[in-house]
N, C-alpha and C. Protein backbone atom coordinates (compact mmCIF):
# COMPACT_ATOMS: atom_id res chain seq x y z
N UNK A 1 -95.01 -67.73 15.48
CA UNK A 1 -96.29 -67.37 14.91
C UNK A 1 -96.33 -67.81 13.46
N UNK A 2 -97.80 -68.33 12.98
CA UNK A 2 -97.56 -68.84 11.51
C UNK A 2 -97.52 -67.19 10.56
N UNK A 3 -97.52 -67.53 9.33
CA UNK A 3 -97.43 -66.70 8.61
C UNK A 3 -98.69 -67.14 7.99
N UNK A 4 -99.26 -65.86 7.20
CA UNK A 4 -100.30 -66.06 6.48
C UNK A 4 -100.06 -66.98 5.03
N UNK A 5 -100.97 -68.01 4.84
CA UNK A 5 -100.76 -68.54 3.59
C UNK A 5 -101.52 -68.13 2.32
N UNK A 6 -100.35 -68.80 1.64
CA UNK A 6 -100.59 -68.11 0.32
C UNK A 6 -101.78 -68.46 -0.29
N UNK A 7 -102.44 -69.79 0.05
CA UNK A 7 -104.20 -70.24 -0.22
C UNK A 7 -105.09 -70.71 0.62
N UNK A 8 -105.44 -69.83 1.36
CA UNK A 8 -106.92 -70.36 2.23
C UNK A 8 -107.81 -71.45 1.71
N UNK A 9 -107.38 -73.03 2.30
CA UNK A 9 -108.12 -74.10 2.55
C UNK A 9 -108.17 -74.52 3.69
N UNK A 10 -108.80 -75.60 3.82
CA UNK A 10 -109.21 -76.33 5.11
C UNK A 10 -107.96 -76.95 5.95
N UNK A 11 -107.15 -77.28 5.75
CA UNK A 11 -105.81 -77.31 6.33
C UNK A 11 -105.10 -76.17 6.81
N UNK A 12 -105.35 -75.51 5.99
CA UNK A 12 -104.79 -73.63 6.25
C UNK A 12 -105.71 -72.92 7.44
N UNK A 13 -106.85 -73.28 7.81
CA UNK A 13 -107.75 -73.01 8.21
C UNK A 13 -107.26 -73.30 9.78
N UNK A 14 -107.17 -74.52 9.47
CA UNK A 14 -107.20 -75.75 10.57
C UNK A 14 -105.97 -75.29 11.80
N UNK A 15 -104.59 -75.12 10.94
CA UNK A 15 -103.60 -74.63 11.08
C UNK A 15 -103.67 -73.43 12.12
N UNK A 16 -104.24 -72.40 11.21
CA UNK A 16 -104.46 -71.10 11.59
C UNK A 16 -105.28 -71.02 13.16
N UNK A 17 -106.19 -72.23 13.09
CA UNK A 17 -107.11 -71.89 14.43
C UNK A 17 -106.63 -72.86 15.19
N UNK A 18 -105.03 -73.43 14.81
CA UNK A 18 -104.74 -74.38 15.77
C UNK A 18 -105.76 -75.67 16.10
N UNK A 19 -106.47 -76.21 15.27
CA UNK A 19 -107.61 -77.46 15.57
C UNK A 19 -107.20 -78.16 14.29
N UNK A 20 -108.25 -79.36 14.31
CA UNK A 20 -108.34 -80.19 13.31
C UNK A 20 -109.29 -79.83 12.54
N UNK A 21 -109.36 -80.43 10.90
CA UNK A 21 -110.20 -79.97 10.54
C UNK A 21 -111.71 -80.06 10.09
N UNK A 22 -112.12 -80.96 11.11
CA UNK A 22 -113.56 -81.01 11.40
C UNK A 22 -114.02 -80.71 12.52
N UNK A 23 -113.17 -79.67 13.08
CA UNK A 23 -113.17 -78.30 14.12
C UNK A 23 -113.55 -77.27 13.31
N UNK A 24 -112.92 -77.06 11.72
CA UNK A 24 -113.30 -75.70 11.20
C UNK A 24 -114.75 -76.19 10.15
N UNK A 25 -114.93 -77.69 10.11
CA UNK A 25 -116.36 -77.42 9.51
C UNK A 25 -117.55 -77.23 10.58
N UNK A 26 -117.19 -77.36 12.22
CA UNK A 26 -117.67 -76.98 13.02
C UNK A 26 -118.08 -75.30 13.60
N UNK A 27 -116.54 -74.46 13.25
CA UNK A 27 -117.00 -72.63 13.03
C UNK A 27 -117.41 -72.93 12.08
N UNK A 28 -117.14 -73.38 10.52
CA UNK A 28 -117.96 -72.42 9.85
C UNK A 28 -119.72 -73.00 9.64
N UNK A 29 -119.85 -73.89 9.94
CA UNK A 29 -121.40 -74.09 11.10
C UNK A 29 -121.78 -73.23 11.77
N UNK A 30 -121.08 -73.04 12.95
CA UNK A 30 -121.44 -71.42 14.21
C UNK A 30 -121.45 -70.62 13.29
N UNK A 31 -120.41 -70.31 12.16
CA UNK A 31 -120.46 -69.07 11.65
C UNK A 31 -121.66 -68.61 10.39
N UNK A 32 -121.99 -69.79 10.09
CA UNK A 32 -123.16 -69.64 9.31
C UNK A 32 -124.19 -69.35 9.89
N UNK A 33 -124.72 -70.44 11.30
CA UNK A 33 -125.71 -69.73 12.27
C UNK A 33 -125.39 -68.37 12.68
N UNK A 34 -124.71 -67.42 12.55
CA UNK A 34 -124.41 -66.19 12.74
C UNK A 34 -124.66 -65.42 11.90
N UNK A 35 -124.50 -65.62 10.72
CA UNK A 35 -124.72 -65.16 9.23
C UNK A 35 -126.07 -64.89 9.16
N UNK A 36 -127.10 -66.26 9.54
CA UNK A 36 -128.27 -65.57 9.38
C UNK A 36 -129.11 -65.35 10.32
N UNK A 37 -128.60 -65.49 11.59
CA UNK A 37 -129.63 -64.92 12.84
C UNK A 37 -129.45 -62.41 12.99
N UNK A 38 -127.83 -63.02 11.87
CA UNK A 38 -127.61 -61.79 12.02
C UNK A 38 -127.38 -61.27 10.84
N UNK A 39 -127.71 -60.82 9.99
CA UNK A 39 -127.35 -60.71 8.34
C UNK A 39 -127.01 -59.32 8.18
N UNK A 40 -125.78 -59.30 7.52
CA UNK A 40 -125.20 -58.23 7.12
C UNK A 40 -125.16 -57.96 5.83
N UNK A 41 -125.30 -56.61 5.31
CA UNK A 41 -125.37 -55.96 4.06
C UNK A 41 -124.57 -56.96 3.20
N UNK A 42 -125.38 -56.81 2.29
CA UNK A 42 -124.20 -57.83 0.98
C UNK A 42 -122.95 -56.92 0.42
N UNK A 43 -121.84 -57.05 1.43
CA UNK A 43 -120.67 -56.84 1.00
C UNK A 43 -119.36 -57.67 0.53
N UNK A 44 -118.91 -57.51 -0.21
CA UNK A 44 -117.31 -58.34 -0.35
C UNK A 44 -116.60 -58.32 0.25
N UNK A 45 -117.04 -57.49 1.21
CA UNK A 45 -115.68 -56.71 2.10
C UNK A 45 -113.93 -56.86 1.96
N UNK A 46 -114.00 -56.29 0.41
CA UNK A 46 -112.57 -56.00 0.10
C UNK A 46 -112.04 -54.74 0.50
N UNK A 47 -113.42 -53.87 1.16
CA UNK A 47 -112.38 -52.37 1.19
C UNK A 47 -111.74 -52.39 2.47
N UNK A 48 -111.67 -51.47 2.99
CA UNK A 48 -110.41 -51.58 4.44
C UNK A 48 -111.94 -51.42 5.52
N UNK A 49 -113.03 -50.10 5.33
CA UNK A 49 -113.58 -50.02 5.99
C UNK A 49 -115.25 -51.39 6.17
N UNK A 50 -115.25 -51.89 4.61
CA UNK A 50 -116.11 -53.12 4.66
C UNK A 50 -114.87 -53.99 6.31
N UNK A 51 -113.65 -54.29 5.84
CA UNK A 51 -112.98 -55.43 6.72
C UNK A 51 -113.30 -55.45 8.37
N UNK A 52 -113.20 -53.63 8.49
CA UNK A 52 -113.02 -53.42 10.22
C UNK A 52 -114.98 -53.76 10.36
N UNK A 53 -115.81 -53.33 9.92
CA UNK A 53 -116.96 -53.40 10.01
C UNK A 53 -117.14 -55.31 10.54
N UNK A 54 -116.70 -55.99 9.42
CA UNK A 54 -117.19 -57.87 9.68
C UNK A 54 -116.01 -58.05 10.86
N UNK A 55 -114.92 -56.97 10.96
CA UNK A 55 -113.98 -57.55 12.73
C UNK A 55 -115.02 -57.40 13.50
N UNK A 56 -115.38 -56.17 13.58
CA UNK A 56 -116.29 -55.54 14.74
C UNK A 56 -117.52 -56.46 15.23
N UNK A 57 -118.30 -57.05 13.70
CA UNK A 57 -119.42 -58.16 13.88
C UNK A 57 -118.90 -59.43 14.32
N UNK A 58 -117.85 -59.82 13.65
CA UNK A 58 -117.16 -61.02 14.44
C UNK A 58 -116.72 -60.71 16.07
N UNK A 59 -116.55 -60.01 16.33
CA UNK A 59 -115.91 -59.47 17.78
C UNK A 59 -117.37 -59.69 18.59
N UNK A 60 -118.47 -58.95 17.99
CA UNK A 60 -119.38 -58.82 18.77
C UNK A 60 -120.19 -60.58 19.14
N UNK A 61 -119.87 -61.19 18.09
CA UNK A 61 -120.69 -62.71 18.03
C UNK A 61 -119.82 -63.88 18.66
N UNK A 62 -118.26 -63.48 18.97
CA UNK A 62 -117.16 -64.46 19.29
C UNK A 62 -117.91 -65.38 20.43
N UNK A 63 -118.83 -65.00 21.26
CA UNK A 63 -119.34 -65.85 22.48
C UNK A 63 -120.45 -66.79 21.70
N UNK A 64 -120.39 -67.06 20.36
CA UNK A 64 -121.60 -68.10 20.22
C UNK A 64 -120.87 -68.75 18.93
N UNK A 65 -119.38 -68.99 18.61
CA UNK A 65 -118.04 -69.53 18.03
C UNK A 65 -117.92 -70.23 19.07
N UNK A 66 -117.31 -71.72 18.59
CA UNK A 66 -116.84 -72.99 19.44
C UNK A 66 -115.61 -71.90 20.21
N UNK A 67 -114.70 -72.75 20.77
CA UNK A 67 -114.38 -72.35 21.42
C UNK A 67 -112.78 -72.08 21.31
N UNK A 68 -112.41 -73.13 20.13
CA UNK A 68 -111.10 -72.64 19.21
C UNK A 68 -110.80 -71.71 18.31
N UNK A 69 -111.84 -70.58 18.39
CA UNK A 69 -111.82 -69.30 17.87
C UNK A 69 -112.09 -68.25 19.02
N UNK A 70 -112.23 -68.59 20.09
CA UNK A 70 -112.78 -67.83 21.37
C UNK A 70 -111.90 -66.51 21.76
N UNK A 71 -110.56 -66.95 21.31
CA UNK A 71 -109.08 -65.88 21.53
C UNK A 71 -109.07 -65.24 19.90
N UNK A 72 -109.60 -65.03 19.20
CA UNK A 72 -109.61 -64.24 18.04
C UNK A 72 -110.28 -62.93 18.76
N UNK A 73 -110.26 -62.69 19.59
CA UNK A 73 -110.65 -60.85 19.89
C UNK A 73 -109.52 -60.68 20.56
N UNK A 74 -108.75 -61.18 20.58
CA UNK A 74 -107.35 -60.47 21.31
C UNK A 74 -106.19 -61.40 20.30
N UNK A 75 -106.79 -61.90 19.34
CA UNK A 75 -105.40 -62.64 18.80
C UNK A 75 -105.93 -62.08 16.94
N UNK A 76 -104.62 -61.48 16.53
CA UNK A 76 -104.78 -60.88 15.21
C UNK A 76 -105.34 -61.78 14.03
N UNK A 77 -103.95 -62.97 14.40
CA UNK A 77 -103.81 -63.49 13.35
C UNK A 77 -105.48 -64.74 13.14
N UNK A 78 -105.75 -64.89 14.27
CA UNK A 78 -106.97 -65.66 14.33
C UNK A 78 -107.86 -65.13 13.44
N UNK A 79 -108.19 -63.85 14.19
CA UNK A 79 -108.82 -62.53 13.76
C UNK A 79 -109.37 -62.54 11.89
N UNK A 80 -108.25 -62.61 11.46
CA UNK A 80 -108.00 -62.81 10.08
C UNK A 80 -108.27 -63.87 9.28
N UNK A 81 -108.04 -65.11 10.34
CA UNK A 81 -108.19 -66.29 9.49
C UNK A 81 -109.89 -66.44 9.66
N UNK A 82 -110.50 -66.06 10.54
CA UNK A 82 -112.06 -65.86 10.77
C UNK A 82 -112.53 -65.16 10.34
N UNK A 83 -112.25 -64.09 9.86
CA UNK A 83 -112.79 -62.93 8.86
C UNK A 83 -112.52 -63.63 7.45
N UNK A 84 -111.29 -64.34 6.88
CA UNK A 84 -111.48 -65.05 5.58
C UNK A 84 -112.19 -65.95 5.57
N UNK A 85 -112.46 -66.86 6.84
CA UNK A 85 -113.44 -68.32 6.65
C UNK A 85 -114.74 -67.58 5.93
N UNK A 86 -115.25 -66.45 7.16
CA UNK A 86 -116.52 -66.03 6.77
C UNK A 86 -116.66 -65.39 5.46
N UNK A 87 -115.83 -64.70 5.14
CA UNK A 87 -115.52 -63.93 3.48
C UNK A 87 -115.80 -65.58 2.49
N UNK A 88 -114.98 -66.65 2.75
CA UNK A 88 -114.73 -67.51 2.04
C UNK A 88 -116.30 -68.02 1.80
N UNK A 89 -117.19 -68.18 3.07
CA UNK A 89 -118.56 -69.06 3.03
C UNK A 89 -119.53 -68.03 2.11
N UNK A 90 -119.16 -66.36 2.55
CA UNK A 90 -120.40 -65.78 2.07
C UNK A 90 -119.94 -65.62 0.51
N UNK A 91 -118.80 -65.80 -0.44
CA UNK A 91 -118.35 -65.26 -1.65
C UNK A 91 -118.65 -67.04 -2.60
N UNK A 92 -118.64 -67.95 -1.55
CA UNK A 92 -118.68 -69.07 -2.25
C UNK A 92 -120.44 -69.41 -2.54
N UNK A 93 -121.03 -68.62 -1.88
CA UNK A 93 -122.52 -68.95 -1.15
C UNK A 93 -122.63 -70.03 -1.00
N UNK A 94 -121.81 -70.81 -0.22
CA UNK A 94 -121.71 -71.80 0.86
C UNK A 94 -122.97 -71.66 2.26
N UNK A 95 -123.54 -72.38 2.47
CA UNK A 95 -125.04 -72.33 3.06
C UNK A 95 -124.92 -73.60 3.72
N UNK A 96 -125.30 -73.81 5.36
CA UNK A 96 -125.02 -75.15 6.06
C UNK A 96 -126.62 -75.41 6.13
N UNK A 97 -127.08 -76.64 6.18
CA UNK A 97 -128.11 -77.29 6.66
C UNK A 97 -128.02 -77.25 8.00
N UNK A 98 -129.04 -76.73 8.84
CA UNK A 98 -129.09 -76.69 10.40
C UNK A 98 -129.95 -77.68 10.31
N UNK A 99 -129.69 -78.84 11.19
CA UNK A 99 -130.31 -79.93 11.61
C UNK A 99 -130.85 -79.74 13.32
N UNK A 100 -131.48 -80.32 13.75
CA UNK A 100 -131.91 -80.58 14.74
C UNK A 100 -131.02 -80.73 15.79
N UNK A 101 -129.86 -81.78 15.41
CA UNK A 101 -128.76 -81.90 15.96
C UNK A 101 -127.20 -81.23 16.24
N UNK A 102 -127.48 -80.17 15.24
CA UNK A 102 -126.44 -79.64 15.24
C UNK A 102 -125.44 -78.96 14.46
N UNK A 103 -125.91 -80.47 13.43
CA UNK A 103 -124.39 -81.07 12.02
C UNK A 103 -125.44 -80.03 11.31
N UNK A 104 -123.68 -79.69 10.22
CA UNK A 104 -124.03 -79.00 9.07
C UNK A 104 -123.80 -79.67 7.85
N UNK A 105 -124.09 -79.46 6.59
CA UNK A 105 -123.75 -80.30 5.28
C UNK A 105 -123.96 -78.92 4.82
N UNK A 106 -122.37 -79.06 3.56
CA UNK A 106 -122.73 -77.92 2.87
C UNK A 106 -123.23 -78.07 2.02
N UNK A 107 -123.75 -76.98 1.15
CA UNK A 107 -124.37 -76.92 -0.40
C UNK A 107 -124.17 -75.37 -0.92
N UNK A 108 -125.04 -75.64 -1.91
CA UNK A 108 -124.68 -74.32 -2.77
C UNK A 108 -125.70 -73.79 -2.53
N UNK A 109 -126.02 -72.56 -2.61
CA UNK A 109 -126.73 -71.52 -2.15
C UNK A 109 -127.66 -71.06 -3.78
N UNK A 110 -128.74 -71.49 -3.44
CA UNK A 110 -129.40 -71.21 -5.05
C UNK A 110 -130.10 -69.83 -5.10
């Protein structure tokens, strides 16, 4: 099993969900379409009970995540690395362009 790393990037990411990493600009695409079909309180979720709250929302949305995050409701460490992607997009205000097609491009969130 990996160990958690010491800096969450896109390699670390990649790693973590076992894919390549234009697999994880692909979740955090799904995960942005999730973000705002479903919007959650503006939290940081640094406390313990903010964390279990975005598991629970991630748990509940895992069926509309590609499919290399699909075992993050029974796999911890996934679990975690998907709860930081999403921590990482909403703290960066990282915001995808939904296209017609699919693709996302990031930007900054004004």
């Amino acid at each position: 099993m990996t160990t958690k790393p010491k800096a969450w990037n896109l390699k670390a990411f990649a790693q973590h969900f076992n894919t390549t990493e234009d697999e994880v600009y692909t979740v955090s695409t799904a995960l942005t379409r999730v973000m705002h079909a479903h919007p959650l309180p503006g939290h940081a979720f640094r406390k313990k009970a903010e964390r279990a709250a975005l598991d629970g929302f991630l748990r509940a949305h895992l069926h509309e995540l590609p499919a290399c995050v699909a075992d993050a409701g029974e796999n911890e460490m996934r679990m975690e690395a998907l709860s930081g992607l999403f921590r990482r997009i909403k703290s960066q205000g990282m915001v995808y362009l939904l296209r017609d097609d699919g693709e996302g491009k990031a930007v900054r969130a004004e």
